[in-house]
Protein backbone atom coordinates (compact mmCIF):
# COMPACT_ATOMS: atom_id res chain seq x y z
CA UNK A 1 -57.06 -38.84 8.10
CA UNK A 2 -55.29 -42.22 8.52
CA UNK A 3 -52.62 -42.62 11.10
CA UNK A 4 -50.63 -45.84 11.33
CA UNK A 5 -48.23 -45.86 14.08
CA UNK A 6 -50.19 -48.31 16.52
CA UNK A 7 -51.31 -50.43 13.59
CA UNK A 8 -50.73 -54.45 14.41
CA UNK A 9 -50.62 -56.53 11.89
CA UNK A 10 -53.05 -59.80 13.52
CA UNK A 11 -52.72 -62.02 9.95
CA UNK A 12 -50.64 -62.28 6.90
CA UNK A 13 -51.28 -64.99 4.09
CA UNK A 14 -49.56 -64.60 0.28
CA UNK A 15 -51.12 -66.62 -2.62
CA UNK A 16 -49.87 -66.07 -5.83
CA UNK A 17 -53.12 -65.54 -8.45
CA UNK A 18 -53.36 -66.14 -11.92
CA UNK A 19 -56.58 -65.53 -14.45
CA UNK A 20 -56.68 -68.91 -15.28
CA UNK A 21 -57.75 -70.22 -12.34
CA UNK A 22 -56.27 -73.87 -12.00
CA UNK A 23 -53.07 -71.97 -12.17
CA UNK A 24 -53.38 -70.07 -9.01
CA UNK A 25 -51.18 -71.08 -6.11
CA UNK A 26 -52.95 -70.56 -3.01
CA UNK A 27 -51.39 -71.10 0.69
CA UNK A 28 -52.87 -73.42 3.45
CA UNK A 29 -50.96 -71.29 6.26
CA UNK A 30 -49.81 -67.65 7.49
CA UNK A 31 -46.84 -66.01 7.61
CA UNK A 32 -45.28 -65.62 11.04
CA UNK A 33 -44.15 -62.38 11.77
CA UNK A 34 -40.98 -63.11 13.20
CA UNK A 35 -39.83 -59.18 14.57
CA UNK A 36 -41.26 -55.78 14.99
CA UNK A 37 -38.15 -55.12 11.89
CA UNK A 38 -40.11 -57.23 9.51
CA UNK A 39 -44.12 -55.55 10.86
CA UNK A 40 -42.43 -52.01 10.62
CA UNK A 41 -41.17 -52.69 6.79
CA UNK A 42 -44.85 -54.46 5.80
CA UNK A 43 -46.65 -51.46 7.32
CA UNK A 44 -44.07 -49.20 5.06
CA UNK A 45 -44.75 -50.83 1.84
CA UNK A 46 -48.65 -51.71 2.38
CA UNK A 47 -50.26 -49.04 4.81
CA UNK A 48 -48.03 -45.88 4.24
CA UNK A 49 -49.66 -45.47 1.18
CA UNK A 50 -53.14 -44.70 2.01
CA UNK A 51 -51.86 -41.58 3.92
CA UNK A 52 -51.83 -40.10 1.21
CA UNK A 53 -54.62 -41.14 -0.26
CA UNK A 54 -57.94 -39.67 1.45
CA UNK A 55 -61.24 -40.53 -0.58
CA UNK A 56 -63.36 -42.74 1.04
CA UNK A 57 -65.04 -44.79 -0.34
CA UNK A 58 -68.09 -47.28 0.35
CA UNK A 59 -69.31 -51.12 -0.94
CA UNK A 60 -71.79 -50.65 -3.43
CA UNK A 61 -74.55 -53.12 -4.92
CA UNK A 62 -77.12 -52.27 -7.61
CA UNK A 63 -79.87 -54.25 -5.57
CA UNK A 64 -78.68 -55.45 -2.07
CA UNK A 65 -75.16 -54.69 -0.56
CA UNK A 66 -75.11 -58.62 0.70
CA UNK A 67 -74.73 -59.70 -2.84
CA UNK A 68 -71.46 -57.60 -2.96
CA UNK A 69 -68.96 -60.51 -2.87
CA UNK A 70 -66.12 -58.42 -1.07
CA UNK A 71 -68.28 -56.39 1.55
CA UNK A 72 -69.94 -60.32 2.36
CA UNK A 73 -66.02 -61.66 2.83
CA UNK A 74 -64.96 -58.64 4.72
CA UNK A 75 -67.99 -58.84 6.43
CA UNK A 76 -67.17 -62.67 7.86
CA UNK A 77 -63.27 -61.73 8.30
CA UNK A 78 -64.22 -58.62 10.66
CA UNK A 79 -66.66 -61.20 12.65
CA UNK A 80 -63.40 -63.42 13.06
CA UNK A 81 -64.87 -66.41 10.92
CA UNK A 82 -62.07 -68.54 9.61
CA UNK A 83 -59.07 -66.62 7.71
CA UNK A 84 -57.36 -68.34 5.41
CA UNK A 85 -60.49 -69.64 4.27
CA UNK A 86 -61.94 -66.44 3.68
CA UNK A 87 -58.81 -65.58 1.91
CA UNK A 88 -59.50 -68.22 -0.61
CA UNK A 89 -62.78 -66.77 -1.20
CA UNK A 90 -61.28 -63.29 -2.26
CA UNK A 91 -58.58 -65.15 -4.70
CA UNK A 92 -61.73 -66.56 -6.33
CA UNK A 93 -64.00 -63.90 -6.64
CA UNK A 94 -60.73 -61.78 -7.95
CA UNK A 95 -60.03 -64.43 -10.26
CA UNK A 96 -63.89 -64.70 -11.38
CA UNK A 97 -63.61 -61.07 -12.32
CA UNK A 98 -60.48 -60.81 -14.04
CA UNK A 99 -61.55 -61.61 -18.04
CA UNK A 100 -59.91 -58.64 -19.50
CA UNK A 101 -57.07 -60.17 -21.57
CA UNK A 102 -54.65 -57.44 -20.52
CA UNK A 103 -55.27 -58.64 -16.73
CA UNK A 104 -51.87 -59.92 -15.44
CA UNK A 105 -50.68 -62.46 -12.77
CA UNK A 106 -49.76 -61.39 -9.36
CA UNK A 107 -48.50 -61.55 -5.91
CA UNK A 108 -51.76 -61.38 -3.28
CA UNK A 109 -51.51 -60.32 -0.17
CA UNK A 110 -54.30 -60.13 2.38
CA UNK A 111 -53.59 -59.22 6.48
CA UNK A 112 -55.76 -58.35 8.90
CA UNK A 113 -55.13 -54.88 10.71
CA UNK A 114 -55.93 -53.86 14.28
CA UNK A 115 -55.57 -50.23 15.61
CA UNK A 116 -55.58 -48.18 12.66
CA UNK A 117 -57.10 -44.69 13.27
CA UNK A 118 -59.34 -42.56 10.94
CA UNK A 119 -59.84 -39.19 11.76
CA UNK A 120 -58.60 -40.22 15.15
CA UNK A 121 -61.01 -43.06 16.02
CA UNK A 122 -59.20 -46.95 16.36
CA UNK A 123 -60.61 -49.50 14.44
CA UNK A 124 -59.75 -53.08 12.53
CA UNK A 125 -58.96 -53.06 8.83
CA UNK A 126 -58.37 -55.57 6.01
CA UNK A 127 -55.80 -55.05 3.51
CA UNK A 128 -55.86 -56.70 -0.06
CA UNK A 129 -52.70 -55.59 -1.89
CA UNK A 130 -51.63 -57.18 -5.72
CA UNK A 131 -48.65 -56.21 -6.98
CA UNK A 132 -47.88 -57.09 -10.70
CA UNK A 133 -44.40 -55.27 -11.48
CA UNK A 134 -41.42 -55.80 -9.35
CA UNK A 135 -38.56 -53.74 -8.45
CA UNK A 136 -35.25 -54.73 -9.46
CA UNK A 137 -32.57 -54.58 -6.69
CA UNK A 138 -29.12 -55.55 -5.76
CA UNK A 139 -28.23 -58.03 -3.21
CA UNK A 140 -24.82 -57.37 -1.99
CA UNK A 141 -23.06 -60.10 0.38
CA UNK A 142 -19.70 -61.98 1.26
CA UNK A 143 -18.71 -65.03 1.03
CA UNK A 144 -17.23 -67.68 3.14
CA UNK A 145 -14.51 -67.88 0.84
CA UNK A 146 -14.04 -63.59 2.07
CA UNK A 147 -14.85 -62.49 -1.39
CA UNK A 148 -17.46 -59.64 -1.85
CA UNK A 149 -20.49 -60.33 -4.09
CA UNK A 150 -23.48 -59.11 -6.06
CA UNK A 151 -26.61 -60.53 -6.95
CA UNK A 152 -29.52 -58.76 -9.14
CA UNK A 153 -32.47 -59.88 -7.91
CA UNK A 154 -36.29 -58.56 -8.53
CA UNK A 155 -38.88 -58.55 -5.59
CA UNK A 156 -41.69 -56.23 -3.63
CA UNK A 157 -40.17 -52.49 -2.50
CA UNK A 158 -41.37 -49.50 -0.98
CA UNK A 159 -42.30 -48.26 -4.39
CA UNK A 160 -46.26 -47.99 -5.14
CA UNK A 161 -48.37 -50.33 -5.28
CA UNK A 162 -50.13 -51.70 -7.97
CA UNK A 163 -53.61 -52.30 -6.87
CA UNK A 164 -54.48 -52.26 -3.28
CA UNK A 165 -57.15 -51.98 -1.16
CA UNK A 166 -57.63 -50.91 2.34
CA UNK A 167 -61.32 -51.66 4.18
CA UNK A 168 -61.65 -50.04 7.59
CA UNK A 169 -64.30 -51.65 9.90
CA UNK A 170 -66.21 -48.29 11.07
CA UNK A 171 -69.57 -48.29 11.36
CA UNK A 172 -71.28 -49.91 8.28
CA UNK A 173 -71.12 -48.64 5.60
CA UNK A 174 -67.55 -49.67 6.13
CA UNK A 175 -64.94 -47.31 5.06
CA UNK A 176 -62.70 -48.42 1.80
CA UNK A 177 -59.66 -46.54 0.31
CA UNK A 178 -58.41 -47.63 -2.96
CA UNK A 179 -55.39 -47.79 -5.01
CA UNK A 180 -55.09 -48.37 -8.68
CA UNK A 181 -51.65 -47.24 -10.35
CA UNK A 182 -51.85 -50.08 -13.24
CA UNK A 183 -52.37 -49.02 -17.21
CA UNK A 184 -54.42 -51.76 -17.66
CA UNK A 185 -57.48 -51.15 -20.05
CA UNK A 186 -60.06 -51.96 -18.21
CA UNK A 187 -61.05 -50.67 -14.05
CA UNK A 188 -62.16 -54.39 -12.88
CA UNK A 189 -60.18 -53.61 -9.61
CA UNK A 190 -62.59 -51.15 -8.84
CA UNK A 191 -65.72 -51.53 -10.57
CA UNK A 192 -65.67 -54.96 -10.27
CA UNK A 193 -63.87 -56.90 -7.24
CA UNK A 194 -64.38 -53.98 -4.90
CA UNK A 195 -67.57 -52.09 -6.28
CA UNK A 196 -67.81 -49.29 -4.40
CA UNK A 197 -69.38 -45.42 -4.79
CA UNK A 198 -68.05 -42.33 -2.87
CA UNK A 199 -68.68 -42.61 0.51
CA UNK A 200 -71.28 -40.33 2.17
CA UNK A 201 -69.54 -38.39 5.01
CA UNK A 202 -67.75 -34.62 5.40
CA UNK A 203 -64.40 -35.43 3.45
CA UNK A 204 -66.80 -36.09 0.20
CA UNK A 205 -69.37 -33.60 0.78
CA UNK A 206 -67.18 -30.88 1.27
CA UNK A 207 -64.75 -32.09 -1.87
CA UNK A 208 -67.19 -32.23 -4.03
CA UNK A 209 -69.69 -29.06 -2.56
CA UNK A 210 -66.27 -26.76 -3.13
CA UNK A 211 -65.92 -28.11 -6.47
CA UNK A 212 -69.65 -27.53 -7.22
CA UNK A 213 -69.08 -23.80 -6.36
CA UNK A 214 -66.04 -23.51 -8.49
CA UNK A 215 -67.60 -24.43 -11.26
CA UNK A 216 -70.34 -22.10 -10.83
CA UNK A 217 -68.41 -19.06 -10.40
CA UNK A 218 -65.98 -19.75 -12.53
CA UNK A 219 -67.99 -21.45 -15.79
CA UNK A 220 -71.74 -20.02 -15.24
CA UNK A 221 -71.60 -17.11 -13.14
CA UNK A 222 -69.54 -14.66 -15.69
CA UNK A 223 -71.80 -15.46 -18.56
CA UNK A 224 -75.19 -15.23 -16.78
CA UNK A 225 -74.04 -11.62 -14.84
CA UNK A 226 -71.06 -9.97 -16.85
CA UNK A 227 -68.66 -10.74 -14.46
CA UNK A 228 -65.67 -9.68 -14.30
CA UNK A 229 -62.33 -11.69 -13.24
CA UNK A 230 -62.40 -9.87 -9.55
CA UNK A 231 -65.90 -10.79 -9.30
CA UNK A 232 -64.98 -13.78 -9.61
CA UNK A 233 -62.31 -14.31 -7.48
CA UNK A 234 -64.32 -12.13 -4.82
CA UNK A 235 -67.05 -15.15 -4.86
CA UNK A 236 -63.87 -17.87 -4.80
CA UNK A 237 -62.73 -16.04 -1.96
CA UNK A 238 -65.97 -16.18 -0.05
CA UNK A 239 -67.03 -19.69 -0.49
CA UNK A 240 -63.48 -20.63 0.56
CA UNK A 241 -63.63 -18.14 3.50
CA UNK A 242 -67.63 -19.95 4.19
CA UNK A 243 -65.73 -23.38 4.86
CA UNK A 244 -62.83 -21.83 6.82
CA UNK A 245 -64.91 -20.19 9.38
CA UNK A 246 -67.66 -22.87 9.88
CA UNK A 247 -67.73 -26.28 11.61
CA UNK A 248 -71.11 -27.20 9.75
CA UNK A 249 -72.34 -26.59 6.13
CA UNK A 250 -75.77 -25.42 5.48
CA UNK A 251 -76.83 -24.86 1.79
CA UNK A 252 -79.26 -21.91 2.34
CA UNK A 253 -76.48 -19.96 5.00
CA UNK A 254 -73.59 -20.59 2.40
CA UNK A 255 -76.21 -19.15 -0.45
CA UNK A 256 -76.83 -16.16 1.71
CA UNK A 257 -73.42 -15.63 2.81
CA UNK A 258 -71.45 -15.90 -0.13
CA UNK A 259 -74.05 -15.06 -3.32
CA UNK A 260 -76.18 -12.57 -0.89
CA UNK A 261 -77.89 -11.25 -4.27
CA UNK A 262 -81.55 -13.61 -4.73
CA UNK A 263 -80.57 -13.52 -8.85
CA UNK A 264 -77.41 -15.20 -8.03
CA UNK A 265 -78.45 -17.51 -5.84
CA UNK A 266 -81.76 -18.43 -7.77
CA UNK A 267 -78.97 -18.80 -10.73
CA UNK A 268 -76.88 -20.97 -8.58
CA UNK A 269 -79.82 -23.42 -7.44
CA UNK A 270 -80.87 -24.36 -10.95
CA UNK A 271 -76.83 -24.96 -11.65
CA UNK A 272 -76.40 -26.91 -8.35
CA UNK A 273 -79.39 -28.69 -9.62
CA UNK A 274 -78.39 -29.42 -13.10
CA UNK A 275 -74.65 -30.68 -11.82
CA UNK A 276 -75.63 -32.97 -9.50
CA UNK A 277 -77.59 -34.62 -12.10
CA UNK A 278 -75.16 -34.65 -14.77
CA UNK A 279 -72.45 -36.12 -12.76
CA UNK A 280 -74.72 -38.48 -10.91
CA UNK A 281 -73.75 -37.41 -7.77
CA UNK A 282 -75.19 -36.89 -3.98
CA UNK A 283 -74.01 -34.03 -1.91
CA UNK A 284 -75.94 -33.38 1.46
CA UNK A 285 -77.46 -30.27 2.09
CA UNK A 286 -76.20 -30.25 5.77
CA UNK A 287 -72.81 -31.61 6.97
CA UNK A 288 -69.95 -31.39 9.14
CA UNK A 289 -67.09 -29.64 7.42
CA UNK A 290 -63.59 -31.69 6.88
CA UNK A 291 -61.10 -28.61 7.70
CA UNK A 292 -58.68 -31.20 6.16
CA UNK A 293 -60.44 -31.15 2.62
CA UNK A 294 -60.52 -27.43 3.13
CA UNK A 295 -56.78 -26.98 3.79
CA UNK A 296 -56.26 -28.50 0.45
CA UNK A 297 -59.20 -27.40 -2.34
CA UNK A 298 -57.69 -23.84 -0.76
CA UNK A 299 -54.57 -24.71 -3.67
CA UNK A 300 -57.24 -25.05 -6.32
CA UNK A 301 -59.07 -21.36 -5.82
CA UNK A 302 -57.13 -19.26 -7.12
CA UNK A 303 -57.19 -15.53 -5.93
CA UNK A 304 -54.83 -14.62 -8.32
CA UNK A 305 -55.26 -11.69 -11.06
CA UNK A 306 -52.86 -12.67 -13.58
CA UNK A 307 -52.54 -9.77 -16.36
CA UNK A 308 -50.17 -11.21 -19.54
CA UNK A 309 -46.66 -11.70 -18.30
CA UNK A 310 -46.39 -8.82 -16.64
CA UNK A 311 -48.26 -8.65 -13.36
CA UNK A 312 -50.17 -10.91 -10.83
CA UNK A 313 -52.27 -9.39 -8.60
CA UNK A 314 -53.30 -11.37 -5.30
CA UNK A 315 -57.01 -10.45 -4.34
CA UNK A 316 -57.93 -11.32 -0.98
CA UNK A 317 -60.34 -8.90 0.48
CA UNK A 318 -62.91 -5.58 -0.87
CA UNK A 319 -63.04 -6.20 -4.70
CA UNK A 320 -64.61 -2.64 -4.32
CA UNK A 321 -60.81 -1.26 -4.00
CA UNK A 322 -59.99 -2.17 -7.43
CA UNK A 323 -61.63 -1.15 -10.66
CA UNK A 324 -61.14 -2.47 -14.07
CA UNK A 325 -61.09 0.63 -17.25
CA UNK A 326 -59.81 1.11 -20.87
CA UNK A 327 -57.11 3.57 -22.08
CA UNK A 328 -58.50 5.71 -25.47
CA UNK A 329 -55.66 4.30 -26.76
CA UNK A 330 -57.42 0.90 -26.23
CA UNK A 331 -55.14 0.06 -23.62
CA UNK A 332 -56.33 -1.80 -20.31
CA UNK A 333 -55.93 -1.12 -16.52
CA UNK A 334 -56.61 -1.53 -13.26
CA UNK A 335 -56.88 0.98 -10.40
CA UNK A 336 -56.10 -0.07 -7.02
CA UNK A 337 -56.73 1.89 -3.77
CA UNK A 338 -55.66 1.26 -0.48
CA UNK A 339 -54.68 3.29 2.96
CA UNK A 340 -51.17 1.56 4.06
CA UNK A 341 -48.47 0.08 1.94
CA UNK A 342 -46.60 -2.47 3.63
């Protein structure tokens, strides 16, 4: 989690970057925050939207992370070697990677951060923010002469951003959120200037372990054992109900726990197998549990029974209580038992 409120903005420099790279207008000097009015509105528009925005991420290089051109610039702006120099160096390498012809011109801003907490730790961050679309707004004023006037102006709002990206200076790997809302057809803002891969650390591992299970129990699990829908939701509710009630994830106690029969959880093992694989992804077999990724896969694990339009039934304990039959009429139900109605 990213929390803001003691963030200083240290350095601010705008340069104005083009594809075609003799047309780029880059500055020589930084802005100079002038009030806390003018840090409180650049935090709004540049750093409010990564609290929202909660997969981490980390640089990435094929052979050696020191030939990653943004972690190396980062890398020399965290140790304080000089700025707006620096700066340069990330219009360039942005500008050397933009050859898509649908890449646009844009407004780039870079500031240094200090104070920013993740998951309640402080640390120094970089912020590289282009904006390509501006809002249109109305400038309303009066004039000496005493008569009131508009003006329809377009410039940078609260709205979000185009493409931005926020590097936190943790422990290396360093910690990178991104932001891509453009249509453009190609991902060179991601793939290419920032190059990164899902970071390896709880919010990630338990994302993508929950999602794993989900798509065990619900896409392999009914076809491999006959199950029915409560069956289902019964093994939803106990994976969810794993992560609730521990602090740390271990792959053989959440197999035990939640499968408990050695069919199901040999069956699971050669699935968990098989989907790591096919999605190219690395989930540790022991990690600390992000209650805050729990909190919100919980929306996504559904314990609900729907039956046509008529009824949906909420299953959230002994799927023992309720069993599943057909009418001789062809007709289907479900019997429910229980002690207290309430």
């Amino acid at each position: 989690m990213i929390q803001i409120e003691d963030s200083v903005i240290r350095k601010i420099i705008y340069h104005r970057v083009t594809p075609e790279d003799k047309k780029s207008v880059l500055n020589d000097r930084l802005y100079d925050l002038t009030n806390d009015d003018e840090a409180d509105i650049l935090k709004k528009i540049f750093l409010k939207p990564f609290l929202s925005n909660i997969t981490p991420y980390e640089f990435n290089h094929e052979i050696d992370i020191e030939l990653n051109p943004l972690f190396r610039i980062s890398k020399d702006i965290f140790e304080d070697k000089e700025f707006i120099f620096q700066t340069r160096n990330i219009c360039q390498h942005l500008v050397t990677v933009s050859k898509h012809p649908n890449i646009k011109d844009g407004d780039l801003f870079i500031m240094k951060f200090d104070d920013i907490k993740l998951n309640g730790k402080l640390c120094n961050g970089l912020g590289i923010y282009k904006i390509e679309k501006k809002e249109s707004f109305i400038e309303t004023n009066v004039s000496m002469s005493g008569e009131a006037e508009l003006a329809f102006k377009k410039g940078i709002g609260s709205k979000r951003l185009d493409k931005a990206c926020l590097i936190l200076f943790t422990e290396e790997p360093y910690t990178v959120f991104i932001i891509d809302n453009t249509n453009a057809e190609t991902d060179y803002w991601q793939n290419e200037f920032i190059k990164v891969r899902l970071k390896n650390d709880s919010m990630n591992n338990t994302s993508q372990f929950l999602t794993l299970a989900k798509s065990f129990v619900t896409e392999h699990y009914p076809s491999d054992f006959e199950a029915t829908r409560t069956d289902q939701i019964e093994l939803l509710n106990r994976s969810v109900e794993f992560f609730k009630n521990h602090e740390r994830f271990d792959i053989k106690d959440f197999e035990q726990e939640v499968f408990q029969d050695n069919g199901v959880i040999q069956s699971f093992q050669s699935f968990d197998s098989k989907y790591r694989q096919e999605n190219d992804i690395e989930i540790s077999d022991n990690f600390a549990i992000s209650s805050q990724v729990v909190k919100k896969q919980m929306k996504v694990f559904k314990s609900v029974l729907k039956l046509d339009r008529n009824f949906h039934i909420y299953i959230h304990g002994d799927h023992e209580l309720i069993k599943q039959g057909v009418e001789n009429d062809g007709r289907k139900y479900y019997k429910i038992y229980f002690e207290t109605e309430s």
